[in-house]
C-alpha atoms as a PDB file:
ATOM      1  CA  UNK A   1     -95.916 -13.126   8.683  1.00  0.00           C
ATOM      2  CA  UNK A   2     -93.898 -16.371   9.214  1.00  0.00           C
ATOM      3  CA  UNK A   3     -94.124 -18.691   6.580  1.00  0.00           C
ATOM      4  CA  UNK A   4     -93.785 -22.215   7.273  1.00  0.00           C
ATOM      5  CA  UNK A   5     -93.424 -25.247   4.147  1.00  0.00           C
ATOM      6  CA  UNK A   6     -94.330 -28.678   5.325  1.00  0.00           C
ATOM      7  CA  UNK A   7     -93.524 -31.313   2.317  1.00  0.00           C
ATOM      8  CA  UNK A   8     -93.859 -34.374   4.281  1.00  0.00           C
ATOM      9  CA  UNK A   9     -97.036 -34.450   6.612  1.00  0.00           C
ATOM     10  CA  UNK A  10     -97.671 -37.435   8.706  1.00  0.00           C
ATOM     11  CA  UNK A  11     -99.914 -39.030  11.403  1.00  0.00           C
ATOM     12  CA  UNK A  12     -98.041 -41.262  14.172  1.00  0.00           C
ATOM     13  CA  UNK A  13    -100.353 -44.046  15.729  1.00  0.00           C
ATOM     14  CA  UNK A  14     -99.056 -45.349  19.476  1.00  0.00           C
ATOM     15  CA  UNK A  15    -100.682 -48.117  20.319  1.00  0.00           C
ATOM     16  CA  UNK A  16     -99.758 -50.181  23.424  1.00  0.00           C
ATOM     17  CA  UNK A  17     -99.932 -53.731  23.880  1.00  0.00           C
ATOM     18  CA  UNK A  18     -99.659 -56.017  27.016  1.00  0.00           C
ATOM     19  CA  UNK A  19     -97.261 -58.011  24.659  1.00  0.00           C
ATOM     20  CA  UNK A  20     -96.286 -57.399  20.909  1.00  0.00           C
ATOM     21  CA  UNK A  21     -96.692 -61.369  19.366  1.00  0.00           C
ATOM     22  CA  UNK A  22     -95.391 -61.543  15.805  1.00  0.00           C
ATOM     23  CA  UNK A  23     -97.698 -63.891  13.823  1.00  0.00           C
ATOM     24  CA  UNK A  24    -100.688 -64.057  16.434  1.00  0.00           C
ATOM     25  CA  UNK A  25    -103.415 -61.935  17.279  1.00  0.00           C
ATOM     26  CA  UNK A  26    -102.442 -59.098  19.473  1.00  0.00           C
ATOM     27  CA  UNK A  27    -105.373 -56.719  21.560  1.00  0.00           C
ATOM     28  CA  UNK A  28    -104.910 -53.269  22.008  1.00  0.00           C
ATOM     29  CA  UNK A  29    -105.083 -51.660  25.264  1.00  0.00           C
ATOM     30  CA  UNK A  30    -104.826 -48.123  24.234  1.00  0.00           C
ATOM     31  CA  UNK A  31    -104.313 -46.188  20.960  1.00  0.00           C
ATOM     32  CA  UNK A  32    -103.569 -42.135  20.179  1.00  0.00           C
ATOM     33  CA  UNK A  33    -102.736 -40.640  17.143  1.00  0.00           C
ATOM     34  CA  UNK A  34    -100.790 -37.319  16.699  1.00  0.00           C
ATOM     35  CA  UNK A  35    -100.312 -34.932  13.736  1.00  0.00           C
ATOM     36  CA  UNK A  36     -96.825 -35.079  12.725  1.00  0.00           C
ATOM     37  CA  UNK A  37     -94.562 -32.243  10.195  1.00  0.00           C
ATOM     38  CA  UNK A  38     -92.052 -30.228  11.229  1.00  0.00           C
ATOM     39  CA  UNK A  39     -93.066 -26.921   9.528  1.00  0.00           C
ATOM     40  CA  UNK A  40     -96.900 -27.499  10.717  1.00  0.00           C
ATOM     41  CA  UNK A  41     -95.432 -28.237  14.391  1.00  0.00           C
ATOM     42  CA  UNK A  42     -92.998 -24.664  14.085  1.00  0.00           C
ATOM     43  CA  UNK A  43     -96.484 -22.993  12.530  1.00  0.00           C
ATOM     44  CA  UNK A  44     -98.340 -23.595  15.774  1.00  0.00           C
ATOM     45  CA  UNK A  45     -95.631 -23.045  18.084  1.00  0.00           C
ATOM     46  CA  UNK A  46     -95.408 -19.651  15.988  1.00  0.00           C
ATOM     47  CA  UNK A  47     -99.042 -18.551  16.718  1.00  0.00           C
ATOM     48  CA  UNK A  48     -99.415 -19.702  20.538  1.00  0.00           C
ATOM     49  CA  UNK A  49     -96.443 -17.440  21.262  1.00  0.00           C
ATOM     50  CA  UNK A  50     -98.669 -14.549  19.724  1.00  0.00           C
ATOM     51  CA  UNK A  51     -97.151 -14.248  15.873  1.00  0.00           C
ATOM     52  CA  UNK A  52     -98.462 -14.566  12.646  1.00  0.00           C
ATOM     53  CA  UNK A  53     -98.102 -17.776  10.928  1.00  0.00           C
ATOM     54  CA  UNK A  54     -99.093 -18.992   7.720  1.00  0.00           C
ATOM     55  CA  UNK A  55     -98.571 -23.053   6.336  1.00  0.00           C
ATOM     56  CA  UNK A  56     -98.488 -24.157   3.450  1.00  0.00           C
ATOM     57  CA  UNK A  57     -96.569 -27.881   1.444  1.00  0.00           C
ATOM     58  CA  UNK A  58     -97.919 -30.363   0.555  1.00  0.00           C
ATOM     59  CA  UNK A  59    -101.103 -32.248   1.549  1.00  0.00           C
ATOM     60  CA  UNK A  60    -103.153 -35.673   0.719  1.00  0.00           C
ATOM     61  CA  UNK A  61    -106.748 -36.259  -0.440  1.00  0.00           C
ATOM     62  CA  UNK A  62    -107.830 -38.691   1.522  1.00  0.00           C
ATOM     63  CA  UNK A  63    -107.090 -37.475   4.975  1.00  0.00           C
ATOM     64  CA  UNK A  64    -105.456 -34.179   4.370  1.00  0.00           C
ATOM     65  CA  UNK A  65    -108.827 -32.679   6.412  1.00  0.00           C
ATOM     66  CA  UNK A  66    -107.885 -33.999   9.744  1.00  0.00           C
ATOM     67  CA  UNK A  67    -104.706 -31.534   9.104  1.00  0.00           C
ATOM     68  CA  UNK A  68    -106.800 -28.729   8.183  1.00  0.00           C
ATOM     69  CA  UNK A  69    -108.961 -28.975  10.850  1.00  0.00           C
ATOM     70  CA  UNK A  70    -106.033 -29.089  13.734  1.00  0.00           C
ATOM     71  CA  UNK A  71    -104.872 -25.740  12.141  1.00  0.00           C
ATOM     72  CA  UNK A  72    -108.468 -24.491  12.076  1.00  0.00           C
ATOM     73  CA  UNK A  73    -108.145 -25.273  15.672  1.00  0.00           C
ATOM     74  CA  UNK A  74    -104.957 -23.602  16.605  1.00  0.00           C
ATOM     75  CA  UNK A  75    -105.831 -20.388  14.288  1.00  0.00           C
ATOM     76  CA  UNK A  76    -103.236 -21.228  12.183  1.00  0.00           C
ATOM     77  CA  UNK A  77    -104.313 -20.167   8.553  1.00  0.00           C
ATOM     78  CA  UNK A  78    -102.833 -22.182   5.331  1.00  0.00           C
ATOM     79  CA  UNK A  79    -103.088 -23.193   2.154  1.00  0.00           C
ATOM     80  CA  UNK A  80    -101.892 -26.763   0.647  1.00  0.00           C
ATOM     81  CA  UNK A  81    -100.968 -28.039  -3.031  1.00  0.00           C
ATOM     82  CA  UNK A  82    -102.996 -31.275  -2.564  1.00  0.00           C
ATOM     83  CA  UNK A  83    -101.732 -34.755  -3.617  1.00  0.00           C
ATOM     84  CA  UNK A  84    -103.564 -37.654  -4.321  1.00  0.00           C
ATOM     85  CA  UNK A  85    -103.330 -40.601  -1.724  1.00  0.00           C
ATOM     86  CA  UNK A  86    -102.861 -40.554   1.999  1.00  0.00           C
ATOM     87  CA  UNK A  87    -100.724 -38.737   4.405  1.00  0.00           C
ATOM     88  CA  UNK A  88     -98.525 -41.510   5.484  1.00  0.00           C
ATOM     89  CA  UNK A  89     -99.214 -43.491   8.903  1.00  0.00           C
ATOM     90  CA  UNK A  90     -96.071 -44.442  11.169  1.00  0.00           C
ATOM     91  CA  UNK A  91     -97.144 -46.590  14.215  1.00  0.00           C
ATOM     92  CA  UNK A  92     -95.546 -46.820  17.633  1.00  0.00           C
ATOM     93  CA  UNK A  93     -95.843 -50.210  19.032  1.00  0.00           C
ATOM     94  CA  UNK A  94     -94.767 -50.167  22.876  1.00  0.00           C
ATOM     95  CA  UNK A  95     -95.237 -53.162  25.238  1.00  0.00           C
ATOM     96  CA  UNK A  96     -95.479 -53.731  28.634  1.00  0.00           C
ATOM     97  CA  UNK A  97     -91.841 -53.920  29.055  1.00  0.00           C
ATOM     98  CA  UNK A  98     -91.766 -50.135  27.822  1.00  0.00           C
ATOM     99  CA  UNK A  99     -90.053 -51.604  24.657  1.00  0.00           C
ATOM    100  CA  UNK A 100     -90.629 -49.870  21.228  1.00  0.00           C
ATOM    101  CA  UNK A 101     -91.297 -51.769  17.974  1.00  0.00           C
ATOM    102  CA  UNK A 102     -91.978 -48.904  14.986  1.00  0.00           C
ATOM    103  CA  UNK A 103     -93.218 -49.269  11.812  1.00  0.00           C
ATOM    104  CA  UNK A 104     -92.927 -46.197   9.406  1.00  0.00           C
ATOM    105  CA  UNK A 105     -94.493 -45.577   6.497  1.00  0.00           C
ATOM    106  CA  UNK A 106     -92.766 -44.555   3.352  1.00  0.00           C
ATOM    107  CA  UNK A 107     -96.014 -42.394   1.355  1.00  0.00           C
ATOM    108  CA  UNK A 108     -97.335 -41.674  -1.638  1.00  0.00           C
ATOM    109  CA  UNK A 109     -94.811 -40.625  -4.301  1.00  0.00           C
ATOM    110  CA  UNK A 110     -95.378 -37.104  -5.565  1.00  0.00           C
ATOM    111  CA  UNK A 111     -95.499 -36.010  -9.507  1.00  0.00           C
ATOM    112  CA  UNK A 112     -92.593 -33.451 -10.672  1.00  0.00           C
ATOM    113  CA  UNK A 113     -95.915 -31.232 -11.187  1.00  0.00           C
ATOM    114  CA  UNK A 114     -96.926 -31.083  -7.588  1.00  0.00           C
ATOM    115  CA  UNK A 115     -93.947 -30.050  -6.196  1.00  0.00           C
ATOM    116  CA  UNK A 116     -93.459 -27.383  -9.012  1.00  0.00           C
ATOM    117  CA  UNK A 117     -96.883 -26.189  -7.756  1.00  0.00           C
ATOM    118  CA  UNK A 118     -95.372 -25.812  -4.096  1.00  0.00           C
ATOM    119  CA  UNK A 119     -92.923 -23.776  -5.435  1.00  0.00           C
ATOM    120  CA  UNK A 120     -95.031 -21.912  -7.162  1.00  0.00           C
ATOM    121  CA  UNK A 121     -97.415 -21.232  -3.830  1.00  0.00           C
ATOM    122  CA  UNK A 122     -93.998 -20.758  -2.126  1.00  0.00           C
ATOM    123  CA  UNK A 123     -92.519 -17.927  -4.296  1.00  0.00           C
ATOM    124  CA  UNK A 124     -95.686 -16.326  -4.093  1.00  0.00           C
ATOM    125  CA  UNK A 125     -96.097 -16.379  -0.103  1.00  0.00           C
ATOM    126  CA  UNK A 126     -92.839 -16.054   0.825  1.00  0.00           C
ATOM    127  CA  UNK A 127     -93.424 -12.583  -1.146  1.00  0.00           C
ATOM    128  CA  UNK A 128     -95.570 -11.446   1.799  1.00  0.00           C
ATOM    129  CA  UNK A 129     -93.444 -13.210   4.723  1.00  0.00           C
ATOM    130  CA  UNK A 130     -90.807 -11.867   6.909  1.00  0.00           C
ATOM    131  CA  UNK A 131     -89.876 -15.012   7.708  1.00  0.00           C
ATOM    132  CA  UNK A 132     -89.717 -19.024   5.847  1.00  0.00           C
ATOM    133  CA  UNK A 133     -89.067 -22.000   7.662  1.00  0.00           C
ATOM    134  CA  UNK A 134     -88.312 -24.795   5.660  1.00  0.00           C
ATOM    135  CA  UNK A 135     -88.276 -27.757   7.746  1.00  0.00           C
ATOM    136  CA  UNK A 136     -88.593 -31.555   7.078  1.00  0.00           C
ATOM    137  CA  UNK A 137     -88.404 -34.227   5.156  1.00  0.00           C
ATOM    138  CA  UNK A 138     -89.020 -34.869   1.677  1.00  0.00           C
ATOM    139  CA  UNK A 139     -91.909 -37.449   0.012  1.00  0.00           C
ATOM    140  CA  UNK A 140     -91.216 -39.939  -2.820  1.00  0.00           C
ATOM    141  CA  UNK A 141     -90.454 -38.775  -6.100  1.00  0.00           C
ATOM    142  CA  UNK A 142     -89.203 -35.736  -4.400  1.00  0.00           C
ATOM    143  CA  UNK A 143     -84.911 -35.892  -4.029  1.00  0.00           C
ATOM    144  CA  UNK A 144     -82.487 -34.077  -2.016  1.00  0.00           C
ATOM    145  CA  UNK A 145     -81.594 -30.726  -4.636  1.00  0.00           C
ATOM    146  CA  UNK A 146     -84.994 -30.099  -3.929  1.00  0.00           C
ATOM    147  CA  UNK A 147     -84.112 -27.848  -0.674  1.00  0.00           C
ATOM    148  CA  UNK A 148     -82.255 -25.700  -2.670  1.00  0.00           C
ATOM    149  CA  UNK A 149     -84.915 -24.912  -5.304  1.00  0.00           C
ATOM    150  CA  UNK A 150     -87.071 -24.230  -2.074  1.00  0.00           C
ATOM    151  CA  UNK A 151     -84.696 -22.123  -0.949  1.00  0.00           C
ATOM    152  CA  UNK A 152     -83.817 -20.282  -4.088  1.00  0.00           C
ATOM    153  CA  UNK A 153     -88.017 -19.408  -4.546  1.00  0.00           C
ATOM    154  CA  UNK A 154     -87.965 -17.952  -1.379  1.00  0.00           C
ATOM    155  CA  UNK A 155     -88.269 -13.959  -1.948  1.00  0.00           C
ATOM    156  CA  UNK A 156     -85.147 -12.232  -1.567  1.00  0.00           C
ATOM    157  CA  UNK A 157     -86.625  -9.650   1.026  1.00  0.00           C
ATOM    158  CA  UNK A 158     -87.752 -13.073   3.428  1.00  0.00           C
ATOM    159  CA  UNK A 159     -84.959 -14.088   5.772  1.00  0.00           C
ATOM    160  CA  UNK A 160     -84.808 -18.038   5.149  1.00  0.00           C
ATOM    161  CA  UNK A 161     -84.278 -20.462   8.302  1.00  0.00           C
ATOM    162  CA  UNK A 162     -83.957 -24.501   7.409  1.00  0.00           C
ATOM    163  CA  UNK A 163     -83.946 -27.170   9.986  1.00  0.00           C
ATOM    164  CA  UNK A 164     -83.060 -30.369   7.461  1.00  0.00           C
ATOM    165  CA  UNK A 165     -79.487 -32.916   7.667  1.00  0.00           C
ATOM    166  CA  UNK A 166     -77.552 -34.472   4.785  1.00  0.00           C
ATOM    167  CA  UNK A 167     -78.135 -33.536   1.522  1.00  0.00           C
ATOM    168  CA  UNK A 168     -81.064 -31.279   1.935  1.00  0.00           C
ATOM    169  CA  UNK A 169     -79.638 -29.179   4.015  1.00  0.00           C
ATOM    170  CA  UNK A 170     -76.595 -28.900   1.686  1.00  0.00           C
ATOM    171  CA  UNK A 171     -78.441 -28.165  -1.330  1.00  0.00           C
ATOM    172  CA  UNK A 172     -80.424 -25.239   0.776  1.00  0.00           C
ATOM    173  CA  UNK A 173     -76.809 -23.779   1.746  1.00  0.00           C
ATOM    174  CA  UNK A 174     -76.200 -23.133  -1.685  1.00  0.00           C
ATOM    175  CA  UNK A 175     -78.571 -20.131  -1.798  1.00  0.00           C
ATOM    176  CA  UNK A 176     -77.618 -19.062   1.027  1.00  0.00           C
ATOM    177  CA  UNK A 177     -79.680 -19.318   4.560  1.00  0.00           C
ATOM    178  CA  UNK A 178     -80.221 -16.689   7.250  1.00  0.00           C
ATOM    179  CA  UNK A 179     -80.292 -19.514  10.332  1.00  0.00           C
ATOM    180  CA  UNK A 180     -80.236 -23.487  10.370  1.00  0.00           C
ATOM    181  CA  UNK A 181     -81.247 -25.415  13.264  1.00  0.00           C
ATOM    182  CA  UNK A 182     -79.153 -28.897  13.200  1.00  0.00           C
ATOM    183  CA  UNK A 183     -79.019 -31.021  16.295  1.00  0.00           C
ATOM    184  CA  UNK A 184     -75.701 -32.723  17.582  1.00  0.00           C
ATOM    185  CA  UNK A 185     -76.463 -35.858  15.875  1.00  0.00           C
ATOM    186  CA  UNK A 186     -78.114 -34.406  12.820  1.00  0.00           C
ATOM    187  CA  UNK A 187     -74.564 -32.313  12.608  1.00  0.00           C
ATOM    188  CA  UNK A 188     -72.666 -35.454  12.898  1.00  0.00           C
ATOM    189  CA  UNK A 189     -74.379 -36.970   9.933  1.00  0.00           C
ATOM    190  CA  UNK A 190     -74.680 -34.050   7.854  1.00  0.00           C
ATOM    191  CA  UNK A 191     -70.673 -33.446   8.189  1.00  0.00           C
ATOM    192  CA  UNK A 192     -69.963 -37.514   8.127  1.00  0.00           C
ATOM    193  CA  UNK A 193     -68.196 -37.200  11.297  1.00  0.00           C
ATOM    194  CA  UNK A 194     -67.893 -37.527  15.402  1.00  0.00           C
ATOM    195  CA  UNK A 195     -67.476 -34.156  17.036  1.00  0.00           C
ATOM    196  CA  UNK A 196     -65.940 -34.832  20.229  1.00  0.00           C
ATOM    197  CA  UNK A 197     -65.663 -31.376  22.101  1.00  0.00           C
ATOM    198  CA  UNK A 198     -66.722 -27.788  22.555  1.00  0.00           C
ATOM    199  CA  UNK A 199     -63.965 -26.429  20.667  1.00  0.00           C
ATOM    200  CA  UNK A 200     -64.907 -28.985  17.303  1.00  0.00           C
ATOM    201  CA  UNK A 201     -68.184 -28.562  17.995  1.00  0.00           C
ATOM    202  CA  UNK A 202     -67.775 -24.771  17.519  1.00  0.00           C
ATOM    203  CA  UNK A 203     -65.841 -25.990  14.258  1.00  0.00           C
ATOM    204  CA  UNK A 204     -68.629 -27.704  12.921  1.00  0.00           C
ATOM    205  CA  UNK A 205     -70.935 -25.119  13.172  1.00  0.00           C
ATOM    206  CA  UNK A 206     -68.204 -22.728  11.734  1.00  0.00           C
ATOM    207  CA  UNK A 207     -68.686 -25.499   8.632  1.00  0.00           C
ATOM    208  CA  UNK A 208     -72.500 -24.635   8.299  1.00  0.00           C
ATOM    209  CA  UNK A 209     -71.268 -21.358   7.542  1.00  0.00           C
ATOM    210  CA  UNK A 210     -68.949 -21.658   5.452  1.00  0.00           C
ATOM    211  CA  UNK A 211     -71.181 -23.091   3.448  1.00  0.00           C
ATOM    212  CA  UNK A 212     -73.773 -20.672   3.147  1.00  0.00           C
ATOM    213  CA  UNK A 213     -75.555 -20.506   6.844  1.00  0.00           C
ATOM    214  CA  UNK A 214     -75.379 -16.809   8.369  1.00  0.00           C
ATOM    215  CA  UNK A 215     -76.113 -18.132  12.036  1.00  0.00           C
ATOM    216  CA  UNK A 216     -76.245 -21.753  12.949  1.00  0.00           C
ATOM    217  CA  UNK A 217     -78.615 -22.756  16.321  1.00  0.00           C
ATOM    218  CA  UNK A 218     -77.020 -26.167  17.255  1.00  0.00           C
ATOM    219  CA  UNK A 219     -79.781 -27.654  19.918  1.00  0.00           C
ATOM    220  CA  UNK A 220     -77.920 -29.835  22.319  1.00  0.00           C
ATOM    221  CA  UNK A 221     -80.880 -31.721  23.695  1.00  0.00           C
ATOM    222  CA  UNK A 222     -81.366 -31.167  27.692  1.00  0.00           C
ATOM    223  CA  UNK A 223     -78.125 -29.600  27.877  1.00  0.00           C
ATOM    224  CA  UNK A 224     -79.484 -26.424  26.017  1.00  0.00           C
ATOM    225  CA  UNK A 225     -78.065 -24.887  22.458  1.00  0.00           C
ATOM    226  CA  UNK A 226     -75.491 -23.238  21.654  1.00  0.00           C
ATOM    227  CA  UNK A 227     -75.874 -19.934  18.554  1.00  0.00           C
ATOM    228  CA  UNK A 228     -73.021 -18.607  17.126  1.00  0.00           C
ATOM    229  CA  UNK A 229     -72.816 -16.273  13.386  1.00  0.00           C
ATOM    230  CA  UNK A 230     -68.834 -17.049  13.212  1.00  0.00           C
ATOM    231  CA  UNK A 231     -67.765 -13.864  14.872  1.00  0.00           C
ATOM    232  CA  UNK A 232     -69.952 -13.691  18.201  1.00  0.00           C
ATOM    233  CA  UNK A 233     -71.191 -17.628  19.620  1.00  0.00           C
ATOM    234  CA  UNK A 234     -73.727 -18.303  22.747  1.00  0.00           C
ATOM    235  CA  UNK A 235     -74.578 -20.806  24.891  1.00  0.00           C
ATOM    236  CA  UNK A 236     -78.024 -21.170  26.972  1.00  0.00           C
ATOM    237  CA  UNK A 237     -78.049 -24.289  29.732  1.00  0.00           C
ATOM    238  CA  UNK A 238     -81.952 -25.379  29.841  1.00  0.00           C
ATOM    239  CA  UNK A 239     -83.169 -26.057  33.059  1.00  0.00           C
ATOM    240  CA  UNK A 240     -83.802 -29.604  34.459  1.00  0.00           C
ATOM    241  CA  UNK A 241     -87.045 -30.248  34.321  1.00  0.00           C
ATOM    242  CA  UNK A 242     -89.454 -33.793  33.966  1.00  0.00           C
ATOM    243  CA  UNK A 243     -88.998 -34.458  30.347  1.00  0.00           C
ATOM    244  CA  UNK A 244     -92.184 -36.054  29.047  1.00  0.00           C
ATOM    245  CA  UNK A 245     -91.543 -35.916  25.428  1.00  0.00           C
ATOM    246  CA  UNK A 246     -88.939 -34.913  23.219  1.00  0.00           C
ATOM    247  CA  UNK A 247     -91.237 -34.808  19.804  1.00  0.00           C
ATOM    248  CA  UNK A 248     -91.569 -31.558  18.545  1.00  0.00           C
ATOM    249  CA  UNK A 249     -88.982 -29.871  20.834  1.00  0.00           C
ATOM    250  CA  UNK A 250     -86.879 -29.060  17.776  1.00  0.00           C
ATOM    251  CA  UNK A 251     -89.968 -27.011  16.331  1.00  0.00           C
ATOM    252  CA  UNK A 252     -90.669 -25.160  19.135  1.00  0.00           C
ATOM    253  CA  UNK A 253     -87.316 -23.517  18.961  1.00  0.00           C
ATOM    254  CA  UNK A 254     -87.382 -22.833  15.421  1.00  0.00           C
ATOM    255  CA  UNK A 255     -90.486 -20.841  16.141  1.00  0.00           C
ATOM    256  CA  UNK A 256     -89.234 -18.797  19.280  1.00  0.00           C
ATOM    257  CA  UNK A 257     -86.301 -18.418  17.389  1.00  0.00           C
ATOM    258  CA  UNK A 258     -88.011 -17.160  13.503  1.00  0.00           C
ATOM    259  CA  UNK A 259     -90.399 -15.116  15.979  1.00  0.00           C
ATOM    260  CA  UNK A 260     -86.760 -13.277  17.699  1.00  0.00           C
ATOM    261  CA  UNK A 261     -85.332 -12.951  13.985  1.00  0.00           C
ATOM    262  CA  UNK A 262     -88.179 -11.083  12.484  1.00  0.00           C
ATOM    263  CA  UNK A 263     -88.248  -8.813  15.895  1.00  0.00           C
ATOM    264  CA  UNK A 264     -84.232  -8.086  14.404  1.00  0.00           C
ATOM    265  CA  UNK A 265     -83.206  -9.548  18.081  1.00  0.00           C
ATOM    266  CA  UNK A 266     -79.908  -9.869  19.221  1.00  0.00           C
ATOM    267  CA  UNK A 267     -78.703 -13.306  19.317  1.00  0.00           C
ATOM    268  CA  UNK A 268     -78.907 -13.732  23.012  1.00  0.00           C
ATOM    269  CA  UNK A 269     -82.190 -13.286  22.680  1.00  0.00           C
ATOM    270  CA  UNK A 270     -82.711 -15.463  20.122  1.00  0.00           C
ATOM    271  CA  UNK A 271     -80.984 -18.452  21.541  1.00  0.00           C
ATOM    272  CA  UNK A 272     -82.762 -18.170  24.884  1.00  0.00           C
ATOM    273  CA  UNK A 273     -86.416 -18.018  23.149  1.00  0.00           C
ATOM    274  CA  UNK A 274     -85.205 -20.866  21.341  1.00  0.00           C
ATOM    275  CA  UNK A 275     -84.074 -22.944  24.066  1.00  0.00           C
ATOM    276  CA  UNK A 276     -87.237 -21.865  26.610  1.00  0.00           C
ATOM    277  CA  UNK A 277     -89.539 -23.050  23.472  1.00  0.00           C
ATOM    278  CA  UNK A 278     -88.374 -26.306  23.168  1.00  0.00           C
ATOM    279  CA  UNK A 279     -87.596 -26.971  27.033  1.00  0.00           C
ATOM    280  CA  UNK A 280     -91.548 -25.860  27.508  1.00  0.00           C
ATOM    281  CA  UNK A 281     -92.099 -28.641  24.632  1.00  0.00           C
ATOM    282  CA  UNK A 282     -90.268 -31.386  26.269  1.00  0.00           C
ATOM    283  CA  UNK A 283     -92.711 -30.757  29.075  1.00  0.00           C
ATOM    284  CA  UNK A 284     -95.547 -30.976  27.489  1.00  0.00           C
ATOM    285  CA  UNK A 285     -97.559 -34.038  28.166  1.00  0.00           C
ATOM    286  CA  UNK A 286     -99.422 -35.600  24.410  1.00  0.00           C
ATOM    287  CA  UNK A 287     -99.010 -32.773  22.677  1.00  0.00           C
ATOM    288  CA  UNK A 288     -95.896 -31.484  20.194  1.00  0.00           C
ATOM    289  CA  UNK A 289     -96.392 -27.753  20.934  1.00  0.00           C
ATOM    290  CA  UNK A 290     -95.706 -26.108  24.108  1.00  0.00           C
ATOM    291  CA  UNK A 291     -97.887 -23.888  25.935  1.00  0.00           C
ATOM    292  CA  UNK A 292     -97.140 -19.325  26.508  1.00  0.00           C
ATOM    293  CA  UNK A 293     -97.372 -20.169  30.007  1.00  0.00           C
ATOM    294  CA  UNK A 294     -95.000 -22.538  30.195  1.00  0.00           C
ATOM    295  CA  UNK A 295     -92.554 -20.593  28.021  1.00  0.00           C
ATOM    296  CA  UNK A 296     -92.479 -17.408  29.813  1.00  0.00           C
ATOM    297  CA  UNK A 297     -91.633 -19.731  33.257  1.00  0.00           C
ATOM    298  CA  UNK A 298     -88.796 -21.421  31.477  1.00  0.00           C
ATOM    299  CA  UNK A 299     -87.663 -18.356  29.914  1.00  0.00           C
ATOM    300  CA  UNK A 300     -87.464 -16.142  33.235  1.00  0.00           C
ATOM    301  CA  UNK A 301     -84.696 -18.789  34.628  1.00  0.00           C
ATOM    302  CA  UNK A 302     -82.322 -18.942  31.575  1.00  0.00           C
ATOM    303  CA  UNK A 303     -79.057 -17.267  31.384  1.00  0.00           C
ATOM    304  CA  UNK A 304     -76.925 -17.250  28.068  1.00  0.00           C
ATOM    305  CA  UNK A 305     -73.174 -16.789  28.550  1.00  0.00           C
ATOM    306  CA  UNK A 306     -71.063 -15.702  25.283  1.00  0.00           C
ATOM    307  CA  UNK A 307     -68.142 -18.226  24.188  1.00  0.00           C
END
């Protein structure tokens, strides 16, 4: 089983607008809305490539169900620790000059009991996981050290992957992590600093493990990802294809990648599932998983060189 912790669910609203006219009434011309969380995106991207997943964080009274029943939906079993309030709402403003206004929500601030419950439900899952993803943000009332007592109630016998910047991802070092899943920018931030070529690149990674990471995945957007443990390293060029969205890309290769871990995969083969998941997401339209299909095409025309 792959165990995925989502603390910070959220629902993104897109609506587009002829014209976006601060202080007058403005009609809409079209509106979606999309299930947002990291570890509930990796949990589905988990199950459509035929493993076992099982979610679980935090959740909100009073429209938690519209979670539940996209899960339902996917097969994707869970159980929450439910908070009162409302999963927050980020909206997506976009004109007719393709430009992007966005308001996001900050959401209900969570007790000290609540997330003592999580990790509660989390020491007792990860128990029966081969795998835990922690991955996301954090809510209110909920800081930064808070990775690392996530990570530390994680049961010794699960392997532990984190995809989290700054702080978090820090704290969640400290207790050491099997695999974290930065991207270039989130690298830059998290290390407070530009990193300019392959060779400092590699650095930076090396960084991660000093740390406390065991194998670092460092997605490089279109341009693939890049896997190294500090003795072996990998690249993997995606392929160029139409890139329709970039949401959820991120998760898709956490899940190839926790599925190729738990299989005890070389690393090869764990960067190139990683990067064929998220190049399948990036080309799939409204949605922020990918589809089998489209994985096993991308995957049959990668190559991964070593470093």
């Amino acid at each position: 089983m792959i165990l995925t912790v989502c603390m910070s669910p959220c629902t993104d609203v897109t609506v587009e607008l002829d014209a976006l006219k601060v202080g007058k009434t403005n009609v809409v011309k079209s509106k979606t809305l999309s299930l947002g969380g990291k570890a509930l995106n990796v949990a589905i991207g988990v199950k459509r490539l035929g493993g076992e997943p099982f979610a679980t964080g935090l959740m909100y009274n009073e429209n938690g169900y519209i979670f539940e029943n996209a899960l339902d939906k996917e097969g994707v079993p869970f159980t929450f620790v439910w908070s009162k309030g409302r999963v927050r709402e980020n909206y997506k403003f976009i004109d007719n000059r393709s430009m992007l206004t966005e308001v996001n929500d900050i959401g209900e601030e969570v007790s000290k009991e609540k997330a003592e419950e999580v990790l509660s439900m989390v020491r007792m899952l990860s128990a029966r996981s081969d795998i835990t993803v922690l991955s996301g943000g954090l809510p209110r009332g909920v800081d930064a050290a808070y990775y690392g007592k996530l990570a530390q109630a994680v049961d010794p016998k699960s392997m532990k992957i984190v995809d989290a910047q700054g702080a978090r991802l820090f704290s969640a070092l400290g207790q050491g992590v099997d695999l974290v899943k930065p991207n270039l920018d989130e690298l830059e931030n998290t290390l407070g600093r530009h990193v300019s070529d392959k060779e400092d690149m590699l650095a930076a990674c090396y960084e991660l493990l000093d740390r406390g990471a065991k194998r670092v995945l460092l997605s490089l957007g279109k341009q693939g990802a890049v896997l190294t443990d500090g003795t072996h390293s990998f690249y993997c060029k995606s392929v160029n294809v139409a890139v329709n969205s970039t949401v959820g890309a991120g998760d898709g290769m956490v899940a190839a990648a926790a599925l190729k871990l738990q299989e005890g995969a070389p690393l090869s083969e764990i960067l190139r599932a990683g990067v064929a998941a998220g190049t399948a997401t990036v080309m799939t339209v409204g949605k922020v998983s990918f589809t089998k299909e489209k994985y096993d095409e991308v995957l049959t025309n990668l190559r991964v060189i070593e470093l």
